[in-house]
PDB file of N, CA and C in Angstrom:
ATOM      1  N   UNK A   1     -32.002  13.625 -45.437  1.00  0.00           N
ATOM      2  CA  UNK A   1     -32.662  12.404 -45.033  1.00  0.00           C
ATOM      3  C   UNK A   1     -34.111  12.680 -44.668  1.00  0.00           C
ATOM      4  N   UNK A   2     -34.117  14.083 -44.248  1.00  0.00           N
ATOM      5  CA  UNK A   2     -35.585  14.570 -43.593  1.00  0.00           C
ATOM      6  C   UNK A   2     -36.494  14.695 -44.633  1.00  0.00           C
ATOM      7  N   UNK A   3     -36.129  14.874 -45.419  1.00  0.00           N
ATOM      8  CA  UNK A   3     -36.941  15.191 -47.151  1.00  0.00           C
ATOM      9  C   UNK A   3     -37.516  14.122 -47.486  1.00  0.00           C
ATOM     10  N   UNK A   4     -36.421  13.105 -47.786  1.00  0.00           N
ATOM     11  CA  UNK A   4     -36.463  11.806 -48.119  1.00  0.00           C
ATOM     12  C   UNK A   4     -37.442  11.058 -47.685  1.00  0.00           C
ATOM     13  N   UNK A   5     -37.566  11.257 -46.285  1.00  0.00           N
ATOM     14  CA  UNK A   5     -38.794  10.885 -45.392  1.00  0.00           C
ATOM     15  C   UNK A   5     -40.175  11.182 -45.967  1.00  0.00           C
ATOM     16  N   UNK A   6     -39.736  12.154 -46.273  1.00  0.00           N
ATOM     17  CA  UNK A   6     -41.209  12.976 -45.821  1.00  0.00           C
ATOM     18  C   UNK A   6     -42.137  12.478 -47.419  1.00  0.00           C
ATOM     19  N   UNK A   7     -40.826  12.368 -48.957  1.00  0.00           N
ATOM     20  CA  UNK A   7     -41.328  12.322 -49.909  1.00  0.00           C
ATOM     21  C   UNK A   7     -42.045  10.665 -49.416  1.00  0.00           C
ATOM     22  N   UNK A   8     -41.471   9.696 -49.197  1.00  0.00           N
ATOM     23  CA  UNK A   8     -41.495   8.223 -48.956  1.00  0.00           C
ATOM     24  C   UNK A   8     -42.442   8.216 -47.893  1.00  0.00           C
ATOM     25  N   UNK A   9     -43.188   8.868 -46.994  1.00  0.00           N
ATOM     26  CA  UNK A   9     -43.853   9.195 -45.938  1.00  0.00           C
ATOM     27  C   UNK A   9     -45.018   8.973 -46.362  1.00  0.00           C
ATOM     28  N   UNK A  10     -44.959  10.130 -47.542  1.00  0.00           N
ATOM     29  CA  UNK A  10     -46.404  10.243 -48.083  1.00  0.00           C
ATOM     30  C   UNK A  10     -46.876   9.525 -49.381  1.00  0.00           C
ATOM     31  N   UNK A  11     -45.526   8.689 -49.860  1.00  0.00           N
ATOM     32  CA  UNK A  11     -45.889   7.709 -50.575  1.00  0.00           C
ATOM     33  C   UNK A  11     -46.696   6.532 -49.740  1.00  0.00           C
ATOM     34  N   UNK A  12     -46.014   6.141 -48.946  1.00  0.00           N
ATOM     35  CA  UNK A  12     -46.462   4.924 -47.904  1.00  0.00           C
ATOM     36  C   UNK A  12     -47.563   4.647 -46.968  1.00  0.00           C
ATOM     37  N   UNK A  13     -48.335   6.774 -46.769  1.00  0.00           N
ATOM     38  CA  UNK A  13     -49.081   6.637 -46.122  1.00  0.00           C
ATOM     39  C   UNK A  13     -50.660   7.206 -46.501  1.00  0.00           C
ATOM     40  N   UNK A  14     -50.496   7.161 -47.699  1.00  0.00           N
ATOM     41  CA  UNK A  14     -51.657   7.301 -48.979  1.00  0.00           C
ATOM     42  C   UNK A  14     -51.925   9.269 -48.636  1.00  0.00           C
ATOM     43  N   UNK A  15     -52.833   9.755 -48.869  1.00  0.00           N
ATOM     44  CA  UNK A  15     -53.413  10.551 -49.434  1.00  0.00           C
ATOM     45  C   UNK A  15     -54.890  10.290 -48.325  1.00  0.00           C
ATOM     46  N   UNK A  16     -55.267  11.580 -47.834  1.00  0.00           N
ATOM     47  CA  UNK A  16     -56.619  11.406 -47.011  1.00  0.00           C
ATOM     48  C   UNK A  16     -56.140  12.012 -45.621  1.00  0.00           C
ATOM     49  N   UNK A  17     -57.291  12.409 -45.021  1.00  0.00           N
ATOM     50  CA  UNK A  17     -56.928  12.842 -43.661  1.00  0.00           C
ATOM     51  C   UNK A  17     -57.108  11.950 -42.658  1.00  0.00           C
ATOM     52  N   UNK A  18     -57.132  10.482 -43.078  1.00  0.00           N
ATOM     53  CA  UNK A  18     -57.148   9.344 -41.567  1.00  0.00           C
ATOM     54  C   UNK A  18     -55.942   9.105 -41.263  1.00  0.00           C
ATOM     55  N   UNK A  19     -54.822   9.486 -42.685  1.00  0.00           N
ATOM     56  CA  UNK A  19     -53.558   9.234 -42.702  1.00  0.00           C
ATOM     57  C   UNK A  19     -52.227   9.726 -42.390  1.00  0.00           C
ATOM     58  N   UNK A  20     -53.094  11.320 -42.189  1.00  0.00           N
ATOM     59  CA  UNK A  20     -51.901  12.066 -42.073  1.00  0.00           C
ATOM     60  C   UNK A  20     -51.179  12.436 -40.460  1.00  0.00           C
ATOM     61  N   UNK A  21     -52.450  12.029 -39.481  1.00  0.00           N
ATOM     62  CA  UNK A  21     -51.407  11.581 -38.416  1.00  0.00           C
ATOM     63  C   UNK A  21     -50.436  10.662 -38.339  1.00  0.00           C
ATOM     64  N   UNK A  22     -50.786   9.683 -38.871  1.00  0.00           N
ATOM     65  CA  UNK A  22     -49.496   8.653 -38.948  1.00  0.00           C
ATOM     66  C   UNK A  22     -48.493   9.285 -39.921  1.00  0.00           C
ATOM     67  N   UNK A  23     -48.703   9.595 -40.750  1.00  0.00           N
ATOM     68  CA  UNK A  23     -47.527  10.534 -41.409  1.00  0.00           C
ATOM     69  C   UNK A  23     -46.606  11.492 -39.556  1.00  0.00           C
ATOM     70  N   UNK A  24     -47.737  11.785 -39.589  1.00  0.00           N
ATOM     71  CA  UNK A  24     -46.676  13.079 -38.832  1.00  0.00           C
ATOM     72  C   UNK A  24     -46.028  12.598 -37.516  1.00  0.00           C
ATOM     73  N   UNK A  25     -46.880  11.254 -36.791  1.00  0.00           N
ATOM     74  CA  UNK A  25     -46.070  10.473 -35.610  1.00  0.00           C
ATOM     75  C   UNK A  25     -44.791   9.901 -36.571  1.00  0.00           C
ATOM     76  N   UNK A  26     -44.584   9.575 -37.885  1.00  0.00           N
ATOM     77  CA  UNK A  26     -43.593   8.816 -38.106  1.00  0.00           C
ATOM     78  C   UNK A  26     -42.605   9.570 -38.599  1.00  0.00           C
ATOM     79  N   UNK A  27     -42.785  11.071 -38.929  1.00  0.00           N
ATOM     80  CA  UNK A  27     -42.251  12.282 -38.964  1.00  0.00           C
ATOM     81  C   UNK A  27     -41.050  12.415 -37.802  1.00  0.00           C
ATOM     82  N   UNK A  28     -42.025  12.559 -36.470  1.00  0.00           N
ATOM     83  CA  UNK A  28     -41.108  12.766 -34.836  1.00  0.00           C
ATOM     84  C   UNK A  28     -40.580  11.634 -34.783  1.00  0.00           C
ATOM     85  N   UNK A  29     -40.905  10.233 -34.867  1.00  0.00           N
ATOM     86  CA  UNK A  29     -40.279   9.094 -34.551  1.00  0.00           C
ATOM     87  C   UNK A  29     -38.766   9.159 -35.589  1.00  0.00           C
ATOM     88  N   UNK A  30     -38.636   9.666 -36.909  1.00  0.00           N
ATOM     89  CA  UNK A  30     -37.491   9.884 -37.857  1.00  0.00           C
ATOM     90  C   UNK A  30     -36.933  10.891 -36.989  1.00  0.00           C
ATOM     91  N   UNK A  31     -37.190  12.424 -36.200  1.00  0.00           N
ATOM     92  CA  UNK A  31     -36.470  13.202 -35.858  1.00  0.00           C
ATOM     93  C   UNK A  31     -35.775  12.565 -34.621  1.00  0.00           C
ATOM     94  N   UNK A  32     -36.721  11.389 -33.878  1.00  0.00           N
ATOM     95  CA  UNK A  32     -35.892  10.703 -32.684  1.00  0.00           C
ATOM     96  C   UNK A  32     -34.776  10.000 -32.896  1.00  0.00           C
ATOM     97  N   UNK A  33     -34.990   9.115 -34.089  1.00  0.00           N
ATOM     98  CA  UNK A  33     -33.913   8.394 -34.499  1.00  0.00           C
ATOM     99  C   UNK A  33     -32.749   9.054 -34.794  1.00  0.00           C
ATOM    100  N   UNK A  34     -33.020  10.622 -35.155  1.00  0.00           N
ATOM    101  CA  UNK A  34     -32.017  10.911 -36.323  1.00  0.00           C
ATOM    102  C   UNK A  34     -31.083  12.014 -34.943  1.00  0.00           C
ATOM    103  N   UNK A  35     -31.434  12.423 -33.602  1.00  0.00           N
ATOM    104  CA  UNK A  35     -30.891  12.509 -32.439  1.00  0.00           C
ATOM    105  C   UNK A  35     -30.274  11.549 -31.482  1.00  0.00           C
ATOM    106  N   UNK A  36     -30.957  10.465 -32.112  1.00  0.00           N
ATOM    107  CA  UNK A  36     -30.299   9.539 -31.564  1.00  0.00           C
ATOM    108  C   UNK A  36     -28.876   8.716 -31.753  1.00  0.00           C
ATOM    109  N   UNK A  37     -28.779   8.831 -33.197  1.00  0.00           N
ATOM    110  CA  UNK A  37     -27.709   8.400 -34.017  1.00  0.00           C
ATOM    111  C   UNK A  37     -27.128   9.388 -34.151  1.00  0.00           C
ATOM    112  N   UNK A  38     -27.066  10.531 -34.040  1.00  0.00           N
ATOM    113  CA  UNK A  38     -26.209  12.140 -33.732  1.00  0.00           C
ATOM    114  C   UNK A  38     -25.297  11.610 -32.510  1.00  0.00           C
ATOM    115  N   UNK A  39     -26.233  11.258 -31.040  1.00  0.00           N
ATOM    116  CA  UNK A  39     -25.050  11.447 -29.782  1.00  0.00           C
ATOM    117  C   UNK A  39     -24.637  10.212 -29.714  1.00  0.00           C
ATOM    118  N   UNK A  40     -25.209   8.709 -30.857  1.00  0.00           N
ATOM    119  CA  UNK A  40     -24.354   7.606 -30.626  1.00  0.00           C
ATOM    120  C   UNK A  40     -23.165   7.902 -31.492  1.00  0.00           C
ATOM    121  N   UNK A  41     -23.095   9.145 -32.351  1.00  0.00           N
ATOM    122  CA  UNK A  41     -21.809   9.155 -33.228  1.00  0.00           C
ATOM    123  C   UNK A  41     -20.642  10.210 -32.214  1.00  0.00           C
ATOM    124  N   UNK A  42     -21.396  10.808 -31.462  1.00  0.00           N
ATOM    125  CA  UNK A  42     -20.791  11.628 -31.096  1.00  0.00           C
ATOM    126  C   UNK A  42     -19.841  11.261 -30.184  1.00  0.00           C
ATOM    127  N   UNK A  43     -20.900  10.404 -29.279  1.00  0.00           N
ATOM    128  CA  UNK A  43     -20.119   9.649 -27.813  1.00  0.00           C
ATOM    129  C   UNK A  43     -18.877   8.586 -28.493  1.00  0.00           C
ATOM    130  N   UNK A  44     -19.677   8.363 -29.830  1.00  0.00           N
ATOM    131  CA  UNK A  44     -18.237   7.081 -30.035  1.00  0.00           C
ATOM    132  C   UNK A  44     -17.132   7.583 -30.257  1.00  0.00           C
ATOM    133  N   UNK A  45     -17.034   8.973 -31.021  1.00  0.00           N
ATOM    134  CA  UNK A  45     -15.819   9.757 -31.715  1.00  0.00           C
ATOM    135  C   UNK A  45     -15.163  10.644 -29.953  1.00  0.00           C
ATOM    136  N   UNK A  46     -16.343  10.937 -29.279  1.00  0.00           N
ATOM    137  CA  UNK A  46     -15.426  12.094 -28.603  1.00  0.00           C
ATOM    138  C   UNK A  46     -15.339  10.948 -27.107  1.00  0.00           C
ATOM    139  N   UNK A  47     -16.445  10.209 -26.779  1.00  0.00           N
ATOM    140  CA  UNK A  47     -16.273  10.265 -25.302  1.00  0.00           C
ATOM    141  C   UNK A  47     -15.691   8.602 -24.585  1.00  0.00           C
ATOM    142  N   UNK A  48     -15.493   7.705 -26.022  1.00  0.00           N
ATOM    143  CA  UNK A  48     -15.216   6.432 -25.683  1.00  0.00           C
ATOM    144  C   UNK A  48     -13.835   6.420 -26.278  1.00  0.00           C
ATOM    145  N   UNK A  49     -12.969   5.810 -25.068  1.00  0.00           N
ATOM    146  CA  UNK A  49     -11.587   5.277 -25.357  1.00  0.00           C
ATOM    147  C   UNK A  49     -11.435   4.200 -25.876  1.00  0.00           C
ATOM    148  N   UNK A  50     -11.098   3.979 -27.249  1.00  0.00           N
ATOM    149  CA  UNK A  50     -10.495   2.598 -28.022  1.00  0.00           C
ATOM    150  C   UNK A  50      -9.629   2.376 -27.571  1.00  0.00           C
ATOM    151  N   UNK A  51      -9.692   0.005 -27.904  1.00  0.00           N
ATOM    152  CA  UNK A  51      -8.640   0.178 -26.958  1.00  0.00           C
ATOM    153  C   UNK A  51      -7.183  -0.146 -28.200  1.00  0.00           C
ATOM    154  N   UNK A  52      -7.521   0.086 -29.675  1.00  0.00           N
ATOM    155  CA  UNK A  52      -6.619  -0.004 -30.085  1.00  0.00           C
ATOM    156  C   UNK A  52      -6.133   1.397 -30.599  1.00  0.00           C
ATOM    157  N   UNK A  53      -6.812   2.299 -30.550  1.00  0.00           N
ATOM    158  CA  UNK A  53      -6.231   3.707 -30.131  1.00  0.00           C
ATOM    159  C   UNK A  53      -5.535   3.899 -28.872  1.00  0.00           C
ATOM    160  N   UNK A  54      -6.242   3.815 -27.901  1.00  0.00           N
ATOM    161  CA  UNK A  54      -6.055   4.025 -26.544  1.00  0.00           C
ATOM    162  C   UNK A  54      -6.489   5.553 -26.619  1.00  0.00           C
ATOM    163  N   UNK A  55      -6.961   6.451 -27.174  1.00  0.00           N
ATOM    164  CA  UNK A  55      -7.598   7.415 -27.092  1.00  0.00           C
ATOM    165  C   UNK A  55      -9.016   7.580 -27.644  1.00  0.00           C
ATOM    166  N   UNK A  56      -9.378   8.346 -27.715  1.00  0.00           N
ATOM    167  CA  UNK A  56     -10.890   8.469 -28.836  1.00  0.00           C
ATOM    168  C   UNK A  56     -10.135   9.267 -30.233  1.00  0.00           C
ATOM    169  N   UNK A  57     -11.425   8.462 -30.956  1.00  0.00           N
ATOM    170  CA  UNK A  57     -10.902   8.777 -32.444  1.00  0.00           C
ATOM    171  C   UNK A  57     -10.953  10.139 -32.634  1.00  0.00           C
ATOM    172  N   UNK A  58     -11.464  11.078 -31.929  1.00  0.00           N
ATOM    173  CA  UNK A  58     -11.270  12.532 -32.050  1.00  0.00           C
ATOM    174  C   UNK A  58     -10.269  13.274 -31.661  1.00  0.00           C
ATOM    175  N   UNK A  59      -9.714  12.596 -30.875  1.00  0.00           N
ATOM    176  CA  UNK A  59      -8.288  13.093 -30.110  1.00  0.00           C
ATOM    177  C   UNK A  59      -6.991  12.459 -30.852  1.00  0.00           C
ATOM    178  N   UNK A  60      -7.210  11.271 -31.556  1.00  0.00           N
ATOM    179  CA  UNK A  60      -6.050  10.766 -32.864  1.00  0.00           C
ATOM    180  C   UNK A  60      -6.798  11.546 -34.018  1.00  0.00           C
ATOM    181  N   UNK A  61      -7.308  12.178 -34.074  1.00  0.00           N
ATOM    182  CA  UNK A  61      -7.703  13.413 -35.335  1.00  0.00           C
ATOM    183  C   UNK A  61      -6.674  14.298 -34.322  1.00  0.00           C
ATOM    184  N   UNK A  62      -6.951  14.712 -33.227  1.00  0.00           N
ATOM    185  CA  UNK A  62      -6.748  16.314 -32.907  1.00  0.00           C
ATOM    186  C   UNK A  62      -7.628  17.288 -32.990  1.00  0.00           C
ATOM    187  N   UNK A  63      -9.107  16.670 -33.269  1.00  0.00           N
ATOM    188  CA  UNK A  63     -10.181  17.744 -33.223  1.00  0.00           C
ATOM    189  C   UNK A  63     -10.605  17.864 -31.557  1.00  0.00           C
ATOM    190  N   UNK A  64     -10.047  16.731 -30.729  1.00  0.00           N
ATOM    191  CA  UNK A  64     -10.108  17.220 -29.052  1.00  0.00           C
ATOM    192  C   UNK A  64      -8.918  16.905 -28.275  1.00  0.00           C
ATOM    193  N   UNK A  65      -8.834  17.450 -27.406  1.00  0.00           N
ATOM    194  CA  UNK A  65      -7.566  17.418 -26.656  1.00  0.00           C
ATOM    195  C   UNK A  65      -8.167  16.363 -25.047  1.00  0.00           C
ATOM    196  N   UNK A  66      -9.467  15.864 -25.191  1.00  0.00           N
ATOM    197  CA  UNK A  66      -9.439  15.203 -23.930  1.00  0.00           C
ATOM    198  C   UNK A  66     -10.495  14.830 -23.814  1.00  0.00           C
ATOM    199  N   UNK A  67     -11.128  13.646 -23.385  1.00  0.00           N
ATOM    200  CA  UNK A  67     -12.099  12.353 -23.618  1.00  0.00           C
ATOM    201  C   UNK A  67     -13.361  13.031 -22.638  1.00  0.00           C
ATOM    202  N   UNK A  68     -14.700  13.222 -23.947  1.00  0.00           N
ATOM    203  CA  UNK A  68     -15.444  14.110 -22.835  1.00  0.00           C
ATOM    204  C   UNK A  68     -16.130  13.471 -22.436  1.00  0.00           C
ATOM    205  N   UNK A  69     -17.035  13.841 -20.987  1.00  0.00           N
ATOM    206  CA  UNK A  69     -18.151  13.454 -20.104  1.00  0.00           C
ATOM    207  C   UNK A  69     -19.227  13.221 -21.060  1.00  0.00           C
ATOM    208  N   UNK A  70     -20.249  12.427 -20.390  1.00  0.00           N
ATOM    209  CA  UNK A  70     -21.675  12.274 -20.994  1.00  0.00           C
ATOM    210  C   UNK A  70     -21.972  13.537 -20.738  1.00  0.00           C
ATOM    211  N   UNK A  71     -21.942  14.550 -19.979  1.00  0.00           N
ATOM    212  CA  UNK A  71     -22.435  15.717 -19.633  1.00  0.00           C
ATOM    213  C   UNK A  71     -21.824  16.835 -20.529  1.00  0.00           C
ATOM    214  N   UNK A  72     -20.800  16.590 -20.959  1.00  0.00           N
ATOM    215  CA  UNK A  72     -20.317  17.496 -22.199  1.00  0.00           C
ATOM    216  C   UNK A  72     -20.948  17.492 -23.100  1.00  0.00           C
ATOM    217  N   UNK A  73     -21.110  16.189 -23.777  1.00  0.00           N
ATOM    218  CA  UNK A  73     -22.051  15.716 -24.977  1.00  0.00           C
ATOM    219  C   UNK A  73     -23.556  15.961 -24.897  1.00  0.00           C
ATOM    220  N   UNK A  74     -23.999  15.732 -23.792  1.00  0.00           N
ATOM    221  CA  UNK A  74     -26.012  16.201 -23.475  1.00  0.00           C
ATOM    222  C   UNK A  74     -25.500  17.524 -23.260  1.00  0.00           C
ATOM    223  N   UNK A  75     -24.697  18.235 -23.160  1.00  0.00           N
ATOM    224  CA  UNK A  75     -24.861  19.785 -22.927  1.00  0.00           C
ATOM    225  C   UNK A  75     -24.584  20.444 -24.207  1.00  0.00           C
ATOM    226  N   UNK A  76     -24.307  19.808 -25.070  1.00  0.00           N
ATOM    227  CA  UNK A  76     -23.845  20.459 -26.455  1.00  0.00           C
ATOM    228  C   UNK A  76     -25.672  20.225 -26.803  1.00  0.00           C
ATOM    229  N   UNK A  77     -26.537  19.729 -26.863  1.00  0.00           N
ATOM    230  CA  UNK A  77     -28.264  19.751 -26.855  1.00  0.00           C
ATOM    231  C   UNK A  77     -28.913  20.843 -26.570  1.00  0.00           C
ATOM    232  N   UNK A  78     -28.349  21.417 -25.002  1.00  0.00           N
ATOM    233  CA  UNK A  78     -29.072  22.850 -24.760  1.00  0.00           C
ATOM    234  C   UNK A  78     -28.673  24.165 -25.477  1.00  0.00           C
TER     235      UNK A  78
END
């Protein structure tokens, strides 16, 4: 997706050096998004109880044995 960006980046943000900061703020703003939608997938699979599961969808996999903290999930970051 990071590629993808970057080819479409520099389609969108011409050629020249007035441009290539905005290239590169919209660079970090793609790496924010793309952390961001990491721990909203994460928290939904490991740390939120469905209530037509009644578990998290990671624990009806069996890839966890028990519904983790926000602090589990921001600690998998460091």
């Amino acid at each position: 997706m990071l590629a993808a960006f970057r080819t479409a980046g520099s389609v969108l943000c011409g050629s020249g050096a007035g441009h290539r900061s905005g290239a590169i703020l919209n660079l970090f703003a793609l790496e924010n998004l793309e952390a961001a939608v990491a721990l909203h997938f994460m928290w939904y699979n490991f740390g939120r109880v469905h209530q037509t599961l009644r578990v998290t969808p990671a624990m009806e996999a069996g890839v966890s044995d028990h519904v983790w903290t926000l602090d589990e999930v921001v600690g998998l970051l460091k």
